[in-house]
N, C-alpha and C. Protein backbone atom coordinates (compact mmCIF):
# COMPACT_ATOMS: atom_id res chain seq x y z
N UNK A 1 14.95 132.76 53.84
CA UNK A 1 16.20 133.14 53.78
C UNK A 1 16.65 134.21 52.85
N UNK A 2 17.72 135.11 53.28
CA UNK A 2 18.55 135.93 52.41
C UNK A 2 19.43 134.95 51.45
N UNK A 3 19.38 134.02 51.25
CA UNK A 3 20.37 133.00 50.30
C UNK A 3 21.92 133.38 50.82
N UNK A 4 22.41 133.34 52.18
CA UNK A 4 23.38 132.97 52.51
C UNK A 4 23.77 131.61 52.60
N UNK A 5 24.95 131.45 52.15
CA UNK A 5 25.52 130.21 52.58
C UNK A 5 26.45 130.32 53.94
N UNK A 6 26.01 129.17 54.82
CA UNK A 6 26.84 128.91 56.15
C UNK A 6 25.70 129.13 57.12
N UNK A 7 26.22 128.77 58.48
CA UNK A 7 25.68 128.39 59.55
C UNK A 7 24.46 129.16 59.90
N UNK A 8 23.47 128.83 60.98
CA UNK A 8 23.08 130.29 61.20
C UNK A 8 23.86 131.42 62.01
N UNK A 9 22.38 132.52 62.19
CA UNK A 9 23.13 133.47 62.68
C UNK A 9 23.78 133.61 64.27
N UNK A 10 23.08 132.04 64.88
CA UNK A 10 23.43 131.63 66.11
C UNK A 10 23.14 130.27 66.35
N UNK A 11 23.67 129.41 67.45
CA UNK A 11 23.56 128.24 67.68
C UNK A 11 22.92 128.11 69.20
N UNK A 12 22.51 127.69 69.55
CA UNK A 12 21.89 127.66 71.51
C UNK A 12 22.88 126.73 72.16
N UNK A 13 23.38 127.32 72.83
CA UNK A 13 24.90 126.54 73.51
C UNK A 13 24.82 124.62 73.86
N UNK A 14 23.23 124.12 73.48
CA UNK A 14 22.93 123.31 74.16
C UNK A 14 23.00 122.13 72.94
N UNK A 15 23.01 122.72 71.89
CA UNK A 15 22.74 122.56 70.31
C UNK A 15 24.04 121.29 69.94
N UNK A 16 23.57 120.38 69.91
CA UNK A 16 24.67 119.17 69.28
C UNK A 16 25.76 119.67 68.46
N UNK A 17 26.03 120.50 67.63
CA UNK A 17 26.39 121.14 66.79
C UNK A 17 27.15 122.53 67.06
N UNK A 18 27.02 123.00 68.67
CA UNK A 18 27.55 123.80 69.27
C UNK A 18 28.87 124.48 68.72
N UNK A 19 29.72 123.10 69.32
CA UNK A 19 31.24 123.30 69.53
C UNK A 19 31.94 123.78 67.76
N UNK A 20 31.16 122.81 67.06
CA UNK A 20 31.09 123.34 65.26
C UNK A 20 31.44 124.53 65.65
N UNK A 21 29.92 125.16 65.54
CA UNK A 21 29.83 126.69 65.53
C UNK A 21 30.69 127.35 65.99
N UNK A 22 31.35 127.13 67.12
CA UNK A 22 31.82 128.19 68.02
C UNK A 22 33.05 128.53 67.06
N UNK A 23 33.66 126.93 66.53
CA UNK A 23 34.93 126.61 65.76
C UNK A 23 34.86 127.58 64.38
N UNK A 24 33.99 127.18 63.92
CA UNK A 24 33.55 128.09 62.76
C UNK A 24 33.51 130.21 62.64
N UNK A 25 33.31 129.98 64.17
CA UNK A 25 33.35 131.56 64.59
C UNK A 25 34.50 132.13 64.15
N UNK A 26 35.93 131.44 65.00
CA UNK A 26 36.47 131.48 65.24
C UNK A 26 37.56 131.52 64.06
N UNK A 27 37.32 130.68 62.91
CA UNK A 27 37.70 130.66 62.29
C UNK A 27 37.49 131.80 61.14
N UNK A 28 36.49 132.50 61.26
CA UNK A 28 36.29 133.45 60.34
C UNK A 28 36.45 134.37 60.86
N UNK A 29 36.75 134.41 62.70
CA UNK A 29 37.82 135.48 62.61
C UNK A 29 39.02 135.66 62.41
N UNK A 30 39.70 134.86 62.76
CA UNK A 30 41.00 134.54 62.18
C UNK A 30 41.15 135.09 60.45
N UNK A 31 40.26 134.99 59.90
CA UNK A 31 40.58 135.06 57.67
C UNK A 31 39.99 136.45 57.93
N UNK A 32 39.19 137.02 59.15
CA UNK A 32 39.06 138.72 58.95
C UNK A 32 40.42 139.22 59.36
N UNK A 33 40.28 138.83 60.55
CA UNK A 33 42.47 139.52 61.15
C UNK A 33 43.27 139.54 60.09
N UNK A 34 43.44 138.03 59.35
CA UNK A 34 44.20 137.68 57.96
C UNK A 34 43.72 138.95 57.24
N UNK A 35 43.19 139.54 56.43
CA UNK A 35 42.78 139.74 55.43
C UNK A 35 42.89 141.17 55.95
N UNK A 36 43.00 142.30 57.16
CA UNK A 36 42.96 143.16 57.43
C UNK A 36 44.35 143.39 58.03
N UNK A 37 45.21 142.34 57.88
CA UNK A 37 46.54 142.50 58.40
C UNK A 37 46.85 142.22 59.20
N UNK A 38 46.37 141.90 60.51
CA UNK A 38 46.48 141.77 62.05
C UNK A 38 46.82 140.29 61.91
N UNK A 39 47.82 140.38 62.93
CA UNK A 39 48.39 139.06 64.09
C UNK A 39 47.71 138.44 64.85
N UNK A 40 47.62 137.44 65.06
CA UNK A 40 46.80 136.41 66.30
C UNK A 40 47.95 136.36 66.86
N UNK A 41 47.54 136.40 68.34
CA UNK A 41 48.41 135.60 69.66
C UNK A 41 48.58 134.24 69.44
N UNK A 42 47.92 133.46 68.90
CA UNK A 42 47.38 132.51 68.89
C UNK A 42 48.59 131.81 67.68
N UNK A 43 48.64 130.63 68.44
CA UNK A 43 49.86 129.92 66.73
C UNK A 43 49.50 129.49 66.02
N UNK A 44 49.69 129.48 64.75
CA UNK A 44 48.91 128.78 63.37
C UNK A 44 48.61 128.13 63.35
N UNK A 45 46.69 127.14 63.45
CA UNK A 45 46.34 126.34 63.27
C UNK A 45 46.52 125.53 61.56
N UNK A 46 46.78 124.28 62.15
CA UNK A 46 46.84 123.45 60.80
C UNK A 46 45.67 122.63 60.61
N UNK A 47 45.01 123.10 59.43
CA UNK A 47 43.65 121.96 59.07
C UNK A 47 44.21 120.52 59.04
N UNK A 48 43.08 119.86 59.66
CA UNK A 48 43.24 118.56 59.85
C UNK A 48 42.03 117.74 59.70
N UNK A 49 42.23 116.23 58.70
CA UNK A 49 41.41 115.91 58.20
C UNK A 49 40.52 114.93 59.13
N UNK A 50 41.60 114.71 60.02
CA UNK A 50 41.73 113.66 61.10
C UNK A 50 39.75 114.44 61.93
N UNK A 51 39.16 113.51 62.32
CA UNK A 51 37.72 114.03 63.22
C UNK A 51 38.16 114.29 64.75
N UNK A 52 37.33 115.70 64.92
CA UNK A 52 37.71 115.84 66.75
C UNK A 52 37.35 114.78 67.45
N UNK A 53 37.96 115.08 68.92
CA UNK A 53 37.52 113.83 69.41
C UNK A 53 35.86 113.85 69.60
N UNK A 54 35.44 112.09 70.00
CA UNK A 54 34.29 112.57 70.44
C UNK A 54 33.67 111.73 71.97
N UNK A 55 34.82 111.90 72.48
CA UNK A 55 34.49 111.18 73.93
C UNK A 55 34.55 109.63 73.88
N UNK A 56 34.76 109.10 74.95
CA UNK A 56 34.34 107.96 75.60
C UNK A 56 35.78 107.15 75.38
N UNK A 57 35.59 106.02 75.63
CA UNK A 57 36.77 105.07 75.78
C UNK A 57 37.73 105.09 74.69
N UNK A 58 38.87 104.94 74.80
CA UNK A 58 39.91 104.38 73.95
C UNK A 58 40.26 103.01 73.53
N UNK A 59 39.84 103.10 72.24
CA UNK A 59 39.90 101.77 71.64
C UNK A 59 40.89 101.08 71.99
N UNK A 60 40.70 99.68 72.23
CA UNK A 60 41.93 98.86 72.34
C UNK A 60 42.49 98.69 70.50
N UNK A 61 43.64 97.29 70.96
CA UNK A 61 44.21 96.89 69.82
C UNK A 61 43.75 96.83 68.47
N UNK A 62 42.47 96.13 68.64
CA UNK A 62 41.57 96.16 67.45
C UNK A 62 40.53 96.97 67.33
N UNK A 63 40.88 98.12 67.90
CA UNK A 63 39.76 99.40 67.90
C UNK A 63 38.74 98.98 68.04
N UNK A 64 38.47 98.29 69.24
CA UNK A 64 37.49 98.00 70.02
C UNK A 64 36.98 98.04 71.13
N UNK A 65 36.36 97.33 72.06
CA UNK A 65 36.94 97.32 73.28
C UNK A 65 35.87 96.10 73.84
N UNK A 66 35.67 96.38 75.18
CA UNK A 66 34.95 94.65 75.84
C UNK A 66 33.42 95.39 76.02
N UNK A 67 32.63 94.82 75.92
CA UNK A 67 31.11 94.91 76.09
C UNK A 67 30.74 93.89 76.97
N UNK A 68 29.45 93.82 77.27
CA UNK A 68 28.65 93.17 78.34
C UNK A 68 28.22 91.49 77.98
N UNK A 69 29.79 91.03 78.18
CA UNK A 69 29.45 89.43 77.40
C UNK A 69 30.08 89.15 76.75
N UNK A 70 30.91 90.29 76.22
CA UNK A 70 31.76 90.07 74.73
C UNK A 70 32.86 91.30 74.51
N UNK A 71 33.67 90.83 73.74
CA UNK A 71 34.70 92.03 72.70
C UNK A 71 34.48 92.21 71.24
N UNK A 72 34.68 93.19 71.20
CA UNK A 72 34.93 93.39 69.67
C UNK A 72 35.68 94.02 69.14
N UNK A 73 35.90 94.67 67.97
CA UNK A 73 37.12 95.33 66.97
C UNK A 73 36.66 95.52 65.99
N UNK A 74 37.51 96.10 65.20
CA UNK A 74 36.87 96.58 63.42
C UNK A 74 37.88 96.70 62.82
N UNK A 75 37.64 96.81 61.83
CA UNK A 75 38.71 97.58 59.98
C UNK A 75 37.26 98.40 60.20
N UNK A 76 38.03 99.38 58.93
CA UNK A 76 36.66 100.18 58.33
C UNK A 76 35.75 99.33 57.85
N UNK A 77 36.04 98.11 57.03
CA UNK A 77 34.93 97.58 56.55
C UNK A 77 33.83 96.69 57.38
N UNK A 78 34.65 95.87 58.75
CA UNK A 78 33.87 94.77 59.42
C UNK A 78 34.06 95.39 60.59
N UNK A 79 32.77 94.28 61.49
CA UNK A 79 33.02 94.56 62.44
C UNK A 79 33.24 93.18 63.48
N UNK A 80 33.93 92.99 63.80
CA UNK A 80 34.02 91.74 64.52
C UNK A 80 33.69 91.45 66.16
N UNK A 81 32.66 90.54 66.10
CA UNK A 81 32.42 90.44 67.92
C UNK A 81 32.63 89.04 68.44
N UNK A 82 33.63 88.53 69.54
CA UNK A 82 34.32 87.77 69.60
C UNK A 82 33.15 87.38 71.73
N UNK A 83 32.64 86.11 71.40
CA UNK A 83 31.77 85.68 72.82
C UNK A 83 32.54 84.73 72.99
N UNK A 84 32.80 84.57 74.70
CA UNK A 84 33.78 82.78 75.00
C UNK A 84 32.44 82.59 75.11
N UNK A 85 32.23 80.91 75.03
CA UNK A 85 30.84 80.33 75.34
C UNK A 85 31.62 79.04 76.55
N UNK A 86 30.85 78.39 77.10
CA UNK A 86 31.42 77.36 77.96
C UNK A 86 31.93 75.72 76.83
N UNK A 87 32.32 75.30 77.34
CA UNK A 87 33.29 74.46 76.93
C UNK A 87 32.11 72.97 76.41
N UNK A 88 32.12 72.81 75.38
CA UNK A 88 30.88 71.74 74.88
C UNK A 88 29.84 72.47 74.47
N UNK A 89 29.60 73.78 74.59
CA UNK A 89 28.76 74.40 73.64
C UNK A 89 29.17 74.01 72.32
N UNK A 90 27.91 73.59 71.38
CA UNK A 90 27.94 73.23 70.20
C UNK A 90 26.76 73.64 69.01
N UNK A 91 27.04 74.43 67.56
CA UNK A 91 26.33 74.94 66.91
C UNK A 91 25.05 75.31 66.91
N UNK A 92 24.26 74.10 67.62
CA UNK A 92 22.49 74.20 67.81
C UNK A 92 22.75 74.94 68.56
N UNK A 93 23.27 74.79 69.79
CA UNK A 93 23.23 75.87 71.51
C UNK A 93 23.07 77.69 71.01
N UNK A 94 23.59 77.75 69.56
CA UNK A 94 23.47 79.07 69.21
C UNK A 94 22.48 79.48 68.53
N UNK A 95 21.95 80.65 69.15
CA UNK A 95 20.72 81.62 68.38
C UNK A 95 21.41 82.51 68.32
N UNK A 96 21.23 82.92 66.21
CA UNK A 96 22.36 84.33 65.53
C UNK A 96 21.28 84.73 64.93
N UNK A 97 20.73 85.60 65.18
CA UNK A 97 19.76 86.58 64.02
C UNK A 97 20.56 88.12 63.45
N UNK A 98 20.74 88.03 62.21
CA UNK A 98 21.34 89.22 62.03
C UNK A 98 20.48 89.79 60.65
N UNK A 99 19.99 91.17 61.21
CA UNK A 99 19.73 92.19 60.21
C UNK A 99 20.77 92.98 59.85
N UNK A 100 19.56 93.88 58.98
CA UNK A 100 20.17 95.31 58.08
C UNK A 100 20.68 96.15 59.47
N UNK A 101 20.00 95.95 60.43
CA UNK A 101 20.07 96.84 61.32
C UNK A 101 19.83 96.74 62.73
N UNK A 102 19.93 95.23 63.06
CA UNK A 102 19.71 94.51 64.56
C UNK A 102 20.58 93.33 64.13
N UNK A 103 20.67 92.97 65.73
CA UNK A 103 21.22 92.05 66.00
C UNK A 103 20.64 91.14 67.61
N UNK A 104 20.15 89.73 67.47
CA UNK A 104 20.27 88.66 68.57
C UNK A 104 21.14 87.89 68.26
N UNK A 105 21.29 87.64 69.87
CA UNK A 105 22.53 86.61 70.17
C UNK A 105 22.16 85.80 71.44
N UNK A 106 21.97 84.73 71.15
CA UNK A 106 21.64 83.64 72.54
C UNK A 106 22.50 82.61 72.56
N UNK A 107 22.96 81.84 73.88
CA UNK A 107 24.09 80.43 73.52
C UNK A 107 23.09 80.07 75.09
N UNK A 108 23.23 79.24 74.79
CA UNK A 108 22.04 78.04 75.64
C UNK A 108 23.21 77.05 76.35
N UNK A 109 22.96 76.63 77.39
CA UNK A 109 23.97 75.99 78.14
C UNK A 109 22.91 74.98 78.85
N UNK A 110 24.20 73.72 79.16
CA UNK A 110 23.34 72.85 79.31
C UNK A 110 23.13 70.99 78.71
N UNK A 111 23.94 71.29 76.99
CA UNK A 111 23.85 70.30 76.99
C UNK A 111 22.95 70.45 75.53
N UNK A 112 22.30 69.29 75.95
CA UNK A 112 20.45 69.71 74.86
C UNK A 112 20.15 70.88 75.00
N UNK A 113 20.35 71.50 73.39
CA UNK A 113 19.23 72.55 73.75
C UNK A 113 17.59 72.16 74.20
N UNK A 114 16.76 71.58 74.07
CA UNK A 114 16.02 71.18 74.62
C UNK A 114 15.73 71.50 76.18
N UNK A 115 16.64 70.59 76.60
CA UNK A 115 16.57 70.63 78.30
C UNK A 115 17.12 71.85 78.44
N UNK A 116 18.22 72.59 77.84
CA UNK A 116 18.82 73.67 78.37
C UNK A 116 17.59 74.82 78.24
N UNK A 117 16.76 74.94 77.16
CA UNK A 117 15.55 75.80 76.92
C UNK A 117 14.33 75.74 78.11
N UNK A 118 13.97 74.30 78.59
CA UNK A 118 13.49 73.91 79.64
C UNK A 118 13.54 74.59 81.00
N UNK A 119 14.96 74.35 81.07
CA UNK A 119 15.32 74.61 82.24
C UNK A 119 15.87 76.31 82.66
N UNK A 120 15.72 76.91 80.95
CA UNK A 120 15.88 78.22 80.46
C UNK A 120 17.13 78.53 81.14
N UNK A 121 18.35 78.27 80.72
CA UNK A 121 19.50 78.06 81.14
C UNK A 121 20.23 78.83 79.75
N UNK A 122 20.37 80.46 79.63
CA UNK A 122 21.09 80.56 78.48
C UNK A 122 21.85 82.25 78.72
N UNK A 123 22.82 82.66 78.10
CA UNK A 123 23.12 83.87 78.29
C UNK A 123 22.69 85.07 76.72
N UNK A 124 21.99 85.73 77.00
CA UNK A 124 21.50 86.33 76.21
C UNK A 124 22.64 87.90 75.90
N UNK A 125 23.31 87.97 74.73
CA UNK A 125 24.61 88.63 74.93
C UNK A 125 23.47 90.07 74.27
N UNK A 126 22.65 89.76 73.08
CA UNK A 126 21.97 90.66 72.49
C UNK A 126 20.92 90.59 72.48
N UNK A 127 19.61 91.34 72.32
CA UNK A 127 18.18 90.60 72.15
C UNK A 127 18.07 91.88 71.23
N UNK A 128 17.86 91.32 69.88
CA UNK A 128 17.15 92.27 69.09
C UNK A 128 17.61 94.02 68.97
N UNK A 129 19.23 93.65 69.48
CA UNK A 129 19.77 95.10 69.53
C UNK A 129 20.33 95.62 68.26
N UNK A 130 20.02 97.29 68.31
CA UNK A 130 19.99 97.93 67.13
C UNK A 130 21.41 98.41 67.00
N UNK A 131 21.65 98.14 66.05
CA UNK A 131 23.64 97.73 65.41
C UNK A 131 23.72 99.89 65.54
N UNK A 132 24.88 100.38 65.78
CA UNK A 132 25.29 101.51 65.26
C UNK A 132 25.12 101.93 64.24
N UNK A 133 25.13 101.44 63.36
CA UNK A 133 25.00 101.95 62.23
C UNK A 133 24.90 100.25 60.85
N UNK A 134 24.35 100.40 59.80
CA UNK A 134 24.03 99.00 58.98
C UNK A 134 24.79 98.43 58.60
N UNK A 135 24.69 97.18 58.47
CA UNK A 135 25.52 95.90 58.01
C UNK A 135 24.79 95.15 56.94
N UNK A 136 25.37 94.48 55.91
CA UNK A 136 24.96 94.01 54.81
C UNK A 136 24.77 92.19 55.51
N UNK A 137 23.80 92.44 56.48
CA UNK A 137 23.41 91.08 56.69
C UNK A 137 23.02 89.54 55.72
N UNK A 138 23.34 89.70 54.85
CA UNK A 138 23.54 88.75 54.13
C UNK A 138 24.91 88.42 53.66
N UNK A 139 26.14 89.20 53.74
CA UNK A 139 27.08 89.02 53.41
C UNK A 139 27.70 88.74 55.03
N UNK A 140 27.17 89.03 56.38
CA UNK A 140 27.74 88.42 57.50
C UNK A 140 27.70 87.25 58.33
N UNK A 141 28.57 86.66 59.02
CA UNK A 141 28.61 85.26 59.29
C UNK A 141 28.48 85.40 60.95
N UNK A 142 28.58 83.62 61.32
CA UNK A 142 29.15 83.78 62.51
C UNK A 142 29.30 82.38 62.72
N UNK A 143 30.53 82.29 63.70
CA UNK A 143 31.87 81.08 63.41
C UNK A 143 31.48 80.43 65.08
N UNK A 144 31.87 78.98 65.22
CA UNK A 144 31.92 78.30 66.17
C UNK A 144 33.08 77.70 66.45
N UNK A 145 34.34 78.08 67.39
CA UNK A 145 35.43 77.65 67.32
C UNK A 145 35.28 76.70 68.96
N UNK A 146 35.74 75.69 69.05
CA UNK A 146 35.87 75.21 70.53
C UNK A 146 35.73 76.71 71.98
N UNK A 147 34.86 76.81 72.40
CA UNK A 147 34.98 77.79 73.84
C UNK A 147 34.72 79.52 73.07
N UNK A 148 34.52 79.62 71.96
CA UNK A 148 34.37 81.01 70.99
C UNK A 148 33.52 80.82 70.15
N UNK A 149 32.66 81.89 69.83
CA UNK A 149 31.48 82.23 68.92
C UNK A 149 32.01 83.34 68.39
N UNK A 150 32.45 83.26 66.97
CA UNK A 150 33.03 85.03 66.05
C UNK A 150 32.03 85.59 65.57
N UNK A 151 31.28 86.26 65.25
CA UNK A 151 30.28 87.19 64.48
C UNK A 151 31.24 88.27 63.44
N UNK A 152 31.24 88.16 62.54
CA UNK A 152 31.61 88.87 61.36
C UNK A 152 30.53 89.53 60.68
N UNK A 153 30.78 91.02 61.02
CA UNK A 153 29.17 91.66 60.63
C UNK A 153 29.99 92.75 59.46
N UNK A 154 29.54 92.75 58.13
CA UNK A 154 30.15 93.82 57.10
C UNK A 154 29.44 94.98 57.14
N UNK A 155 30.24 96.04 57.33
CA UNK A 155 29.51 97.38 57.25
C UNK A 155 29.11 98.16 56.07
N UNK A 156 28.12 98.66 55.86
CA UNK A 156 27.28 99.13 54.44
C UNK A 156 28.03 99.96 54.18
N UNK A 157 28.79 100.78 55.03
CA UNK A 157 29.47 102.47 54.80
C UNK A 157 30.40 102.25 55.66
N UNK A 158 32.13 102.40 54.60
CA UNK A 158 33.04 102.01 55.29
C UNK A 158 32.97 103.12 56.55
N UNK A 159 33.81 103.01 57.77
CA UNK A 159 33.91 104.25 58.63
C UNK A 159 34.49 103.19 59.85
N UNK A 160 34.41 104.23 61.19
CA UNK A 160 34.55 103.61 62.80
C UNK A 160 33.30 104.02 62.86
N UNK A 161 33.16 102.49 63.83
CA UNK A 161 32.33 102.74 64.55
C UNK A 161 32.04 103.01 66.29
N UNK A 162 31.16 103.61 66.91
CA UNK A 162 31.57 103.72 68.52
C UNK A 162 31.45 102.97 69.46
N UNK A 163 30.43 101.90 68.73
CA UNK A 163 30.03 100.55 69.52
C UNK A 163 29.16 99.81 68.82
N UNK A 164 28.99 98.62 69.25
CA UNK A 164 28.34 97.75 68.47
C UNK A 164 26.81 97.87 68.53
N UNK A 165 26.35 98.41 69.83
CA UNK A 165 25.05 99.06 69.45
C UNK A 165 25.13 99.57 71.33
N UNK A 166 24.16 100.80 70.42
CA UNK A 166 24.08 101.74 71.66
C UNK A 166 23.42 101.69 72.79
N UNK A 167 22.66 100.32 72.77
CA UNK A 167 22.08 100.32 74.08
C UNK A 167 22.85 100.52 75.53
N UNK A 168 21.63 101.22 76.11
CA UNK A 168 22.20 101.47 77.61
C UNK A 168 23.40 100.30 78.61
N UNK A 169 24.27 100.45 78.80
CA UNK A 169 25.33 99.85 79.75
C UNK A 169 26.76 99.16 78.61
N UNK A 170 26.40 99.73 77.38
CA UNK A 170 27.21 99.46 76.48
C UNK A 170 28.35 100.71 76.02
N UNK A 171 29.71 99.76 76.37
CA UNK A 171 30.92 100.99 76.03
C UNK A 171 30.85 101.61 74.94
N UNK A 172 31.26 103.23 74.59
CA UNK A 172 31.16 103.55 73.08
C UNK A 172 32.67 103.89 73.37
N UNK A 173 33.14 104.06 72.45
CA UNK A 173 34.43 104.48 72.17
C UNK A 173 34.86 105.59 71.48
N UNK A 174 35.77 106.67 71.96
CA UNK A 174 36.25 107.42 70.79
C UNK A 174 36.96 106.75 69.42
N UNK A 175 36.06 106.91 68.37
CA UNK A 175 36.64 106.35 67.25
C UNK A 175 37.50 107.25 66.29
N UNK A 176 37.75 108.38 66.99
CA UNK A 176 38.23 109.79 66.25
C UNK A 176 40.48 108.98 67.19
N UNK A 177 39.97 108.31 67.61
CA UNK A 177 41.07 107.37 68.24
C UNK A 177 41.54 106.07 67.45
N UNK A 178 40.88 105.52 66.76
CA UNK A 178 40.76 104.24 65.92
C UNK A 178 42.41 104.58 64.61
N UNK A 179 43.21 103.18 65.04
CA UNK A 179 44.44 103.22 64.35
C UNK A 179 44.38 102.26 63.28
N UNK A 180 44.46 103.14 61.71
CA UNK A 180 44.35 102.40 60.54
C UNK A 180 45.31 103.06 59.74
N UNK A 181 44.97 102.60 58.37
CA UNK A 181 45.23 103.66 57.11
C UNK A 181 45.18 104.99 57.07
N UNK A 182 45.19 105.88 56.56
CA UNK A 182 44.46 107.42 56.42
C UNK A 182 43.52 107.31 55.35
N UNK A 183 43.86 106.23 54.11
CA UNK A 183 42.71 105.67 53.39
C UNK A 183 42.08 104.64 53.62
N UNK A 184 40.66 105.01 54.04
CA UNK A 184 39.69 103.71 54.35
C UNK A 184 40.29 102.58 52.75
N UNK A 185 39.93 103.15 51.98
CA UNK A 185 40.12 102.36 50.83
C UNK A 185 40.94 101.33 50.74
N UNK A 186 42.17 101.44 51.79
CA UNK A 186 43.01 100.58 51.70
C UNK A 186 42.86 98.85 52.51
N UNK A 187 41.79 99.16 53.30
CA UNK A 187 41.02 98.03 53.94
C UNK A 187 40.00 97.05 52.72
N UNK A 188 39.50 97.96 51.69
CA UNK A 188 38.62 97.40 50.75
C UNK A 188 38.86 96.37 49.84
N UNK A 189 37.95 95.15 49.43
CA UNK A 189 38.68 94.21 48.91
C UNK A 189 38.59 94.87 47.17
């Protein structure tokens, strides 16, 4: 390198990072026009701290939305995933494995788990799926309410997230959509 600072001297239109660039172009023409006197057609953009969008669904209420088995939602700090289970499901019937960075989820129906394992009678919501981004799996739970299973998963790095994990047939959401604070901080205990 010449020890410039900033982008390169081009991006390949195909480049994750594209639309950046183009923005970035654009913007330094704008502070040359500025700076040489000239007018834009164009009406005064206002910096904004707010993130572009970045596709996909619109979060519901709890900036979430429904997945394959389940719903969920968030604060910046948690993430919450909410399963109905059938009616007499009870604590054993549940398999919760939660990592730094995966997640299983099994509820066994049936009765005995035993016979229900037997007769391999169970809905498998997760198997070993890799979370969006990390959770302080030791500080997360998960609740057994009559006909509901809650999973309370804490996130390592406050933020939105786009889904609970990215595997294939799973909704992501625009989280550049997600309605909170303007300070994460204000979610923090």
């Amino acid at each position: 390198g010449e020890g410039r600072i900033g982008p390169p001297k081009s991006v390949p239109p195909g480049h994750a990072r594209y639309q950046d660039y183009k923005e970035w172009l654009e913007i330094q023409e704008e502070i040359t026009r500025a700076r040489k006197g000239e007018k834009s057609d164009e009406p005064e953009r206002l910096l904004s701290l707010k993130p572009p969008p970045e596709g996909g669904a619109a979060p519901d209420f709890h900036n979430g939305c429904h997945g394959m088995g389940y719903t969920w939602g968030q604060t910046p700090s948690e993430v919450h995933v909410w399963i109905v289970v059938a009616h007499g499901t009870r604590r054993h019937d549940i398999t919760c494995e939660m990592g730094p960075a995966s997640l299983s989820v099994a509820v066994w129906h049936g009765g005995e788990q035993a016979v229900a394992r037997r007769a391999g009678r169970r809905d498998v919501i997760f198997k070993e799926a890799v979370l969006w981004r990390r959770i302080k799996a030791d500080e997360s739970v998960w609740t057994m309410e009559v006909g509901l299973l809650t999973l309370t998963l804490r996130k390592v790095e406050s933020g939105w997230w786009r889904c609970v994990t990215d595997l294939e047939g799973h909704t992501k959401i625009d989280s550049s959509l997600c309605r909170g604070p303007d300070m994460l901080e204000e979610y923090e205990d």
